[in-house]
N, C-alpha and C. Protein backbone atom coordinates (compact mmCIF):
# COMPACT_ATOMS: atom_id res chain seq x y z
N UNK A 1 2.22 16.61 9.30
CA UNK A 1 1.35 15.99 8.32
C UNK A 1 2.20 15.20 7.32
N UNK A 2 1.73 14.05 7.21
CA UNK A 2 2.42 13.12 5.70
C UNK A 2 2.82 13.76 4.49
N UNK A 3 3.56 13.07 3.74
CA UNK A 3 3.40 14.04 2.91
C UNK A 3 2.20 13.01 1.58
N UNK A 4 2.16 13.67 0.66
CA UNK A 4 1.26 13.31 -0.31
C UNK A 4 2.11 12.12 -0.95
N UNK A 5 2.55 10.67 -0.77
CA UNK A 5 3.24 10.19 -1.73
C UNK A 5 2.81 10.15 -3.09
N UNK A 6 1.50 9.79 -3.59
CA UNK A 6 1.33 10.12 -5.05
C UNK A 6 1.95 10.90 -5.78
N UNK A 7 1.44 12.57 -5.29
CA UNK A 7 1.79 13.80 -5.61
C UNK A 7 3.11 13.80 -5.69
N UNK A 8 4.06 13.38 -4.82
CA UNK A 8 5.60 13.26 -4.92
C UNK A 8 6.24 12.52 -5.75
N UNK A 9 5.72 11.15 -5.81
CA UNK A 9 6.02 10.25 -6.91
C UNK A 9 6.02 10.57 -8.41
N UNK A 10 4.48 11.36 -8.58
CA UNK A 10 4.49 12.15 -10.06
C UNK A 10 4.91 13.05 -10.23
N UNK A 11 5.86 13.56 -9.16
CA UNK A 11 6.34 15.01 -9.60
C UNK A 11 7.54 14.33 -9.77
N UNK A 12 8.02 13.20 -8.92
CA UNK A 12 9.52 12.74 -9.58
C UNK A 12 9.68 12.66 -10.92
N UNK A 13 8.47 11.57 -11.00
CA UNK A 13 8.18 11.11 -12.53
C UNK A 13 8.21 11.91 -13.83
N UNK A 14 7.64 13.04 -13.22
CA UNK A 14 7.91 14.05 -14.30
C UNK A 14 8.84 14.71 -14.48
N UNK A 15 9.48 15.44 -13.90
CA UNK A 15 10.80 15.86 -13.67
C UNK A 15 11.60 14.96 -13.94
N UNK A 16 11.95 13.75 -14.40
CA UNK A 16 12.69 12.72 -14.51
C UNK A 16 12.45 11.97 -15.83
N UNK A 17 11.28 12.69 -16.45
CA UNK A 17 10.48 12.03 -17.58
C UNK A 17 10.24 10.41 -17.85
N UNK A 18 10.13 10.37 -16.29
CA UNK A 18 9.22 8.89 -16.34
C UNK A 18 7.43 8.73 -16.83
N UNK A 19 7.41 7.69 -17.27
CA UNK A 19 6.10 7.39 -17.46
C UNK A 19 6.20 6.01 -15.81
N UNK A 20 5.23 6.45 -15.25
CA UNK A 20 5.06 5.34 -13.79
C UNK A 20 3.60 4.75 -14.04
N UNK A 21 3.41 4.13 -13.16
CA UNK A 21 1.78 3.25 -12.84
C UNK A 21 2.37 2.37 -11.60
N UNK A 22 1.09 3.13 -10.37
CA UNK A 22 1.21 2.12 -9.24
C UNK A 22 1.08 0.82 -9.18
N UNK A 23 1.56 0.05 -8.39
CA UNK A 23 1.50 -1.52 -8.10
C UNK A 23 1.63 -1.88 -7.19
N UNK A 24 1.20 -2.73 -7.02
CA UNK A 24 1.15 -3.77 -5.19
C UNK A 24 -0.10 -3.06 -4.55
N UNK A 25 0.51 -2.73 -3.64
CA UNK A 25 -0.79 -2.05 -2.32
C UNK A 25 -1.56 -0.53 -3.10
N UNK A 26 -0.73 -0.19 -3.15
CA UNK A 26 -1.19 0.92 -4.05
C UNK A 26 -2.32 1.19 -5.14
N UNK A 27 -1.75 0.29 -5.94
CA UNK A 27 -3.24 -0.07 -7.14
C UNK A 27 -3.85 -0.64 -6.32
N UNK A 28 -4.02 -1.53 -5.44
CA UNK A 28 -5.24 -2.33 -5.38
C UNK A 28 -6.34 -1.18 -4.43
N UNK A 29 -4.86 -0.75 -3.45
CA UNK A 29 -5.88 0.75 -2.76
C UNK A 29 -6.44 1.82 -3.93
N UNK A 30 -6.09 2.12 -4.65
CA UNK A 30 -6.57 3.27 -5.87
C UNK A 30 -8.11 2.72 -6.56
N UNK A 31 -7.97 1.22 -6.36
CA UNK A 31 -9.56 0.75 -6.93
C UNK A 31 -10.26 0.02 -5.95
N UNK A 32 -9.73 0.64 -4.86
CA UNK A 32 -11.02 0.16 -4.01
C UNK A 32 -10.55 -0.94 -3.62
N UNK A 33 -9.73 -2.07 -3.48
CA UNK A 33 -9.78 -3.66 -3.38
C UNK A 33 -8.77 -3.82 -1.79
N UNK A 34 -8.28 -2.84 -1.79
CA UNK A 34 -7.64 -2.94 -0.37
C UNK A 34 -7.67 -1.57 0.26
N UNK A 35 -7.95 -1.60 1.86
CA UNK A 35 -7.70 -0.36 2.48
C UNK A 35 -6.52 -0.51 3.69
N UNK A 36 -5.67 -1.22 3.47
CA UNK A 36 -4.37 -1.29 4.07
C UNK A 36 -3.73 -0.27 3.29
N UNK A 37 -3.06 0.61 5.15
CA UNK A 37 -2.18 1.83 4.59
C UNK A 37 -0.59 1.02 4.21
N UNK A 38 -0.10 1.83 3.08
CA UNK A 38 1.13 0.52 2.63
C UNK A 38 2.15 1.37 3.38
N UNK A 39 3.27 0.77 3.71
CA UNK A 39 4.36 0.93 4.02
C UNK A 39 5.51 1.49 3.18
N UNK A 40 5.39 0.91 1.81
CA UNK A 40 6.06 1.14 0.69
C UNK A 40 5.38 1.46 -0.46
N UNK A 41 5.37 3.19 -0.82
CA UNK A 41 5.09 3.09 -1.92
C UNK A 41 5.33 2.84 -3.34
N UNK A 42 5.08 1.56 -4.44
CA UNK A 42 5.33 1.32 -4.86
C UNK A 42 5.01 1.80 -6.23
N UNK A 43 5.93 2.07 -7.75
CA UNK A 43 5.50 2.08 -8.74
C UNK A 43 6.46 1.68 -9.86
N UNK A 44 6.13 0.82 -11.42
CA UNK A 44 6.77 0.04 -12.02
C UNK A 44 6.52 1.85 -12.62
N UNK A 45 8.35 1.81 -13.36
CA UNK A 45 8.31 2.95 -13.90
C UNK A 45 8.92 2.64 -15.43
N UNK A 46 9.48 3.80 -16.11
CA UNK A 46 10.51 3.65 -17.53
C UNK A 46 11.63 3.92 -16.84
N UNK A 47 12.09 4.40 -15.70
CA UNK A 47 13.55 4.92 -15.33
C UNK A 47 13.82 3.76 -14.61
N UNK A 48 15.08 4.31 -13.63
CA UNK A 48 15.73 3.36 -13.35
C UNK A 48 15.06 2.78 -12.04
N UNK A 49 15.62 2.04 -11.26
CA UNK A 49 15.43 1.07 -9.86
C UNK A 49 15.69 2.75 -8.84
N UNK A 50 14.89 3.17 -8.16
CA UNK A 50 14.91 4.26 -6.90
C UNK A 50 14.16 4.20 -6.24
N UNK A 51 15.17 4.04 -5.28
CA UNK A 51 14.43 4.31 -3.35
C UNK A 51 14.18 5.68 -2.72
N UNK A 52 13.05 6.02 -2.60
CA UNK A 52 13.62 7.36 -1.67
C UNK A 52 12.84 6.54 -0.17
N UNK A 53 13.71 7.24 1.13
CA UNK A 53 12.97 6.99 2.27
C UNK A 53 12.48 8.39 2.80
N UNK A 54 11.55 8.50 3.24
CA UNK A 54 10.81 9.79 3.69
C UNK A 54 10.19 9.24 5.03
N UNK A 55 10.86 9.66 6.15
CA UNK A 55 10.58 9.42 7.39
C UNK A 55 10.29 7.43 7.57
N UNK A 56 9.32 7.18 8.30
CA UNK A 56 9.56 5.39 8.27
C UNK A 56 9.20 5.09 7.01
N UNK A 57 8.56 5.58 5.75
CA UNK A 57 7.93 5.55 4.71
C UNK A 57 8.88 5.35 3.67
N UNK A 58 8.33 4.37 2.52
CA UNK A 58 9.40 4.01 1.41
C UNK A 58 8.65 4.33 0.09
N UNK A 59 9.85 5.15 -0.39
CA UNK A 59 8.93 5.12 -2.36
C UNK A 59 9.79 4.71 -3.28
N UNK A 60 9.38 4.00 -4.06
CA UNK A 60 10.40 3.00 -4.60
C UNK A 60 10.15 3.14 -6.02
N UNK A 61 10.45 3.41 -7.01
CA UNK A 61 10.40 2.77 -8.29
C UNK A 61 10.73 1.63 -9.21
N UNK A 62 10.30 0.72 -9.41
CA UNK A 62 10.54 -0.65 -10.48
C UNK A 62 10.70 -0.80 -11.61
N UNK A 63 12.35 -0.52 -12.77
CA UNK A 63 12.19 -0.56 -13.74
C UNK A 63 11.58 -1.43 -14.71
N UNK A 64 10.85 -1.52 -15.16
CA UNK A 64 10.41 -2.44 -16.21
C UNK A 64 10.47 -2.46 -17.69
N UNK A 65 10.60 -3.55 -18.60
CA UNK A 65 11.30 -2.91 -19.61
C UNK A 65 9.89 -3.50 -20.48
N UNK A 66 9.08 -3.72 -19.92
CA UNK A 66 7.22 -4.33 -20.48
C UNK A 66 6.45 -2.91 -20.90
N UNK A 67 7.14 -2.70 -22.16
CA UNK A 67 6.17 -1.29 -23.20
C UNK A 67 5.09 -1.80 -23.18
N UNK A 68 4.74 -3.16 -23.37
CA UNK A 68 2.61 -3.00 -23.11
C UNK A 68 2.50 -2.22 -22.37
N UNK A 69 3.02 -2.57 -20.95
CA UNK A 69 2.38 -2.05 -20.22
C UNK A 69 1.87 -0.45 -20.19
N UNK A 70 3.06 0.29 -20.98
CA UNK A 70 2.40 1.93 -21.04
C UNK A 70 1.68 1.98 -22.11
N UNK A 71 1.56 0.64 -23.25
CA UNK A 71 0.36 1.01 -23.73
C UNK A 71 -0.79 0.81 -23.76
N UNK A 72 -1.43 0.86 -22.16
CA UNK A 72 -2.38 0.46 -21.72
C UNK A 72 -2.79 2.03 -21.60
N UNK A 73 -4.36 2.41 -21.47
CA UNK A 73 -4.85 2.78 -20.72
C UNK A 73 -4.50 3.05 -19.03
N UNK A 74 -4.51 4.25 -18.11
CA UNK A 74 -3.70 3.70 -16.99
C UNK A 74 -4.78 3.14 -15.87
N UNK A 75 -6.09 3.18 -16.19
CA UNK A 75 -7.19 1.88 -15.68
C UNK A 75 -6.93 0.48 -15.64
N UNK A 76 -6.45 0.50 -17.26
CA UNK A 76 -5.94 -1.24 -17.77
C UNK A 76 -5.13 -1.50 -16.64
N UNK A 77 -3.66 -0.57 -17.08
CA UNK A 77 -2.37 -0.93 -16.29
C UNK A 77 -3.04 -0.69 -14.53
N UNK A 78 -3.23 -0.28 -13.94
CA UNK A 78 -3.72 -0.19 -12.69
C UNK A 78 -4.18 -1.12 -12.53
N UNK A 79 -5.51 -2.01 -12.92
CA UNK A 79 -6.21 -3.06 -13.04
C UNK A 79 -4.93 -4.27 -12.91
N UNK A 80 -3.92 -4.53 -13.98
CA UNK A 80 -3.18 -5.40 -14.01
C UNK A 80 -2.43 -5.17 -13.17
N UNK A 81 -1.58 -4.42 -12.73
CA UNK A 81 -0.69 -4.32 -11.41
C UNK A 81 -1.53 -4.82 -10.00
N UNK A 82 -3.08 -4.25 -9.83
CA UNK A 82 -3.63 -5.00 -8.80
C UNK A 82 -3.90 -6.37 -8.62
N UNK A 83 -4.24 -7.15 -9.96
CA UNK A 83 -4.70 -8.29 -9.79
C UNK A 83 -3.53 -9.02 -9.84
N UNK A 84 -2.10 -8.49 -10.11
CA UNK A 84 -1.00 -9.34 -9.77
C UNK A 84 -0.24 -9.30 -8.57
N UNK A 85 -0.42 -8.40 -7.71
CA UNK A 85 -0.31 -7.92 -6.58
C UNK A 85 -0.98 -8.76 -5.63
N UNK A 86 -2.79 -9.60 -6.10
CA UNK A 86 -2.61 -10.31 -5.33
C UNK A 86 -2.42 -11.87 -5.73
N UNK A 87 -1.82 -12.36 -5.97
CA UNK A 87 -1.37 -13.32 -6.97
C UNK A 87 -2.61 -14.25 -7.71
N UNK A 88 -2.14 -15.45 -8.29
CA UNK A 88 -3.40 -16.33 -8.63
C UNK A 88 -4.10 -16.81 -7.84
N UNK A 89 -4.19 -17.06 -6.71
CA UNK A 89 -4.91 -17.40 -6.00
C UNK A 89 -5.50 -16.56 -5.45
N UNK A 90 -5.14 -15.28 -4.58
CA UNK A 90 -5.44 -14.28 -4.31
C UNK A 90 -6.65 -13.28 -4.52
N UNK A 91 -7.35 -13.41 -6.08
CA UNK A 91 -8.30 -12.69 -6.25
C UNK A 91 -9.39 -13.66 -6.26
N UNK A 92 -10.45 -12.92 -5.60
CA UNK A 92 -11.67 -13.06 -5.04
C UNK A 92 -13.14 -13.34 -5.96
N UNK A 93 -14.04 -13.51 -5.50
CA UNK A 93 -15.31 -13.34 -6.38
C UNK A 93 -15.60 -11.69 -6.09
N UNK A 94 -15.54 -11.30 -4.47
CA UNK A 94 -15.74 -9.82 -3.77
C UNK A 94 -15.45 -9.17 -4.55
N UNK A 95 -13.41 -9.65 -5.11
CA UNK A 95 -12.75 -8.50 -6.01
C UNK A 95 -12.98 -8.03 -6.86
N UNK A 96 -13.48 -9.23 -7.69
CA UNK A 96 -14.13 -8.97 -9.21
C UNK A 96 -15.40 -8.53 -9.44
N UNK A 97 -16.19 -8.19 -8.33
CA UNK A 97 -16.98 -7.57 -7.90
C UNK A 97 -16.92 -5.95 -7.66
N UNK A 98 -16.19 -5.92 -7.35
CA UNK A 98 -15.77 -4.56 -6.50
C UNK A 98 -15.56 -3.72 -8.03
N UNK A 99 -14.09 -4.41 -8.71
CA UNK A 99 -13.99 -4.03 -9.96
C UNK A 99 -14.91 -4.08 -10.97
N UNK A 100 -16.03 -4.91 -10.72
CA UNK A 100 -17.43 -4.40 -12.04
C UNK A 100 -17.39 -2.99 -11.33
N UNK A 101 -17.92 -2.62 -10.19
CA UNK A 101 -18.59 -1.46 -9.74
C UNK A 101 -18.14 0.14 -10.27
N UNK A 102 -16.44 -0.59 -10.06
CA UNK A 102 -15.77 0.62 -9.92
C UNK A 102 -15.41 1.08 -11.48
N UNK A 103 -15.36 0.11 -12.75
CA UNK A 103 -15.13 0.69 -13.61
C UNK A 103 -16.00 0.66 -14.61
N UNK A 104 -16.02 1.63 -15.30
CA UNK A 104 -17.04 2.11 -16.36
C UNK A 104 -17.09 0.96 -17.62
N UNK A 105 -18.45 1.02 -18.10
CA UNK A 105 -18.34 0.03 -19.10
C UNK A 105 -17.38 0.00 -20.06
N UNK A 106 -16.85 1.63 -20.98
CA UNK A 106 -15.96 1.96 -21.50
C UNK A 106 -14.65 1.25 -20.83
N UNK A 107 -14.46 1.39 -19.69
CA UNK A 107 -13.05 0.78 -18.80
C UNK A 107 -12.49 -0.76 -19.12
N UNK A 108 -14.02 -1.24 -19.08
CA UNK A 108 -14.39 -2.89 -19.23
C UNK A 108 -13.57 -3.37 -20.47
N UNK A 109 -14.29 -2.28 -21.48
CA UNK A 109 -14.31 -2.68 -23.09
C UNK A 109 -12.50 -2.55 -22.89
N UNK A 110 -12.08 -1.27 -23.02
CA UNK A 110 -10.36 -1.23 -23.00
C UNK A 110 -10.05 -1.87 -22.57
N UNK A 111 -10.15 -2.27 -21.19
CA UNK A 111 -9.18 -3.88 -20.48
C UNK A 111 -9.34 -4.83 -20.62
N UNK A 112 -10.04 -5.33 -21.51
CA UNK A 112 -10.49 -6.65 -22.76
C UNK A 112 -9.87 -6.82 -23.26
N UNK A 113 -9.33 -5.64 -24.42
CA UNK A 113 -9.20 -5.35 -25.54
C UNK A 113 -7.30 -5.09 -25.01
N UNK A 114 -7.23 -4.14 -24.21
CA UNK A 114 -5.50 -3.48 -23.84
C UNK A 114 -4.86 -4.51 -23.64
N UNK A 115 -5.32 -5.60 -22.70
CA UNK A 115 -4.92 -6.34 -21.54
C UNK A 115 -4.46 -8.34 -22.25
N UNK A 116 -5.22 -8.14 -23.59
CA UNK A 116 -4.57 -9.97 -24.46
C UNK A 116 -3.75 -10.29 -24.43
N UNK A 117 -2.44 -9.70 -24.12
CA UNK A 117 -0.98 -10.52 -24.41
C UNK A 117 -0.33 -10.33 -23.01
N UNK A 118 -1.27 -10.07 -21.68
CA UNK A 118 -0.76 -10.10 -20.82
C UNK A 118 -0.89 -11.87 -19.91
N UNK A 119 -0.02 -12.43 -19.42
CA UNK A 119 0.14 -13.43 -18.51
C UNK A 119 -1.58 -14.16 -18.57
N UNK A 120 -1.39 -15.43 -18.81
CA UNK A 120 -2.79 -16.21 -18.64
C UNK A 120 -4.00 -15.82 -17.98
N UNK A 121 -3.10 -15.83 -16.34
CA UNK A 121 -4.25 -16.34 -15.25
C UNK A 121 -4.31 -14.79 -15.17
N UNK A 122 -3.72 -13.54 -15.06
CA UNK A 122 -4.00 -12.47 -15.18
C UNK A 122 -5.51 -12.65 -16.11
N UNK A 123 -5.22 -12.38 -17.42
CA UNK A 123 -6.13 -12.44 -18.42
C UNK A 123 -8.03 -12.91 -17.93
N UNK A 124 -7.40 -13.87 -17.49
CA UNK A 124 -8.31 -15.26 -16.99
C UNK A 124 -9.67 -14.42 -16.16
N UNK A 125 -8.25 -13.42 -15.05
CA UNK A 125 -9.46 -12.96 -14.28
C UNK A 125 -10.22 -11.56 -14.93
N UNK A 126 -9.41 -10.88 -15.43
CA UNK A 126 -10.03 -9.53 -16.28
C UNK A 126 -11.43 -10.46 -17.32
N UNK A 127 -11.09 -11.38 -17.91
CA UNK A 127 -12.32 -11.97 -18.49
C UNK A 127 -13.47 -11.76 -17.63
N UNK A 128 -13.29 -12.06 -16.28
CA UNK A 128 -14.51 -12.48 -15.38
C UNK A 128 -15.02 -11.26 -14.59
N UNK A 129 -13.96 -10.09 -15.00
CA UNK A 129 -15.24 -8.61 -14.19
C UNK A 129 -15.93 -8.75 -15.54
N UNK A 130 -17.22 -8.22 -15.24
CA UNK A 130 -18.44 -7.67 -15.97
C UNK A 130 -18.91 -9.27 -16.50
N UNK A 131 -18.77 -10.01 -15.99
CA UNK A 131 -19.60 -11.53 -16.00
C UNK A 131 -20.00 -11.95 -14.69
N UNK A 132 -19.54 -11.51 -13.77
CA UNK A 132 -19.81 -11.90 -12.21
C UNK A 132 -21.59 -11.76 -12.06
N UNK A 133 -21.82 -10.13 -12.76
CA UNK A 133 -23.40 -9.91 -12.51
C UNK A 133 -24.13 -11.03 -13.32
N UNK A 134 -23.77 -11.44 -14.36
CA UNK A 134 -24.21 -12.36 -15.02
C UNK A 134 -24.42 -13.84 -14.05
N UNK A 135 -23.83 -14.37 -13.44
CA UNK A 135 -23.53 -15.63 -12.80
C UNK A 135 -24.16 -15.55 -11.51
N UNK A 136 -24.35 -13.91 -11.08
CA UNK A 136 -25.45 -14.28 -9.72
C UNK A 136 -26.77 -14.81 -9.57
C-alpha cells in the first residue's frame, strides 16, 4: 500500500517546524480542480529546498521566502498555489466554478480580503469566483 504522502509531508513539517501549503497538482487536487494522480508531491514550505524519493514517488519541498503567503488562511494559500499552478491562461470558467462550489462564503470573503497584494492576473481570477453565478 502507498504510503499517505500528505500525512508524511506534515509530519516532516512538523518535526522540522515547518509551516508548508501544497502547490501544483496537489492544491488543485485538494479543491477539486484536478484528478490527476501527481507524480511529485509538491509543497512551498519555511525550511529549506528537500527531496525525499519514496519508491517511483517524489516529495519535495520549495523554500519560499513570501510571509504573505503564511499569512493567509490555508484555503486562501491553497486557492493561490492552485490557480498558479495552472498558469494565466490555464484557468477556466469550469474552474472558477468548481471553486464557487467548493468554498464557503466565509472562504470567499478571506480570499478577497487575504489574497490583494498577491500577483495581478492571480488576483484577477480570485475576483471572479463568487461572480461566475452572477454572469450565468
Amino acid at each position: 500500500m502507498p504510503p499517505d504522502f500528505a500525512a508524511l509531508a506534515a509530519a516532516i513539517a512538523r518535526n522540522s517546524g515547518w509551516t508548508i501549503i501544497p502547490c501544483g497538482d496537489i492544491a488543485a487536487n485538494d479543491l477539486g480542480l484536478s484528478t490527476q494522480v501527481p507524480a511529485v508531491w509538491s509543497y512551498v514550505s519555511t525550511g529549506p529546498y528537500r527531496t525525499y524519493t519514496i519508491g517511483k514517488m517524489r516529495l519535495e519541498f520549495k523554500h519560499t521566502a513570501n510571509r504573505e503567503l503564511f499569512n493567509m488562511s490555508k484555503m486562501s494559500a491553497l486557492c493561490v498555489q492552485a490557480i498558479k499552478a495552472f498558469g494565466k491562461d490555464g484557468v477556466t470558467p469550469e474552474m472558477i466554478k468548481r471553486l464557487e462550489l467548493v468554498l464557503s462564503s466565509r472562504d470567499k470573503d478571506a480570499l478577497t480580503k487575504e489574497t490583494s497584494h498577491v500577483t495581478s492576473w492571480i488576483y484577477d481570477v480570485i475576483k471572479r469566483i463568487g461572480k461566475e453565478k452572477d454572469n450565468a
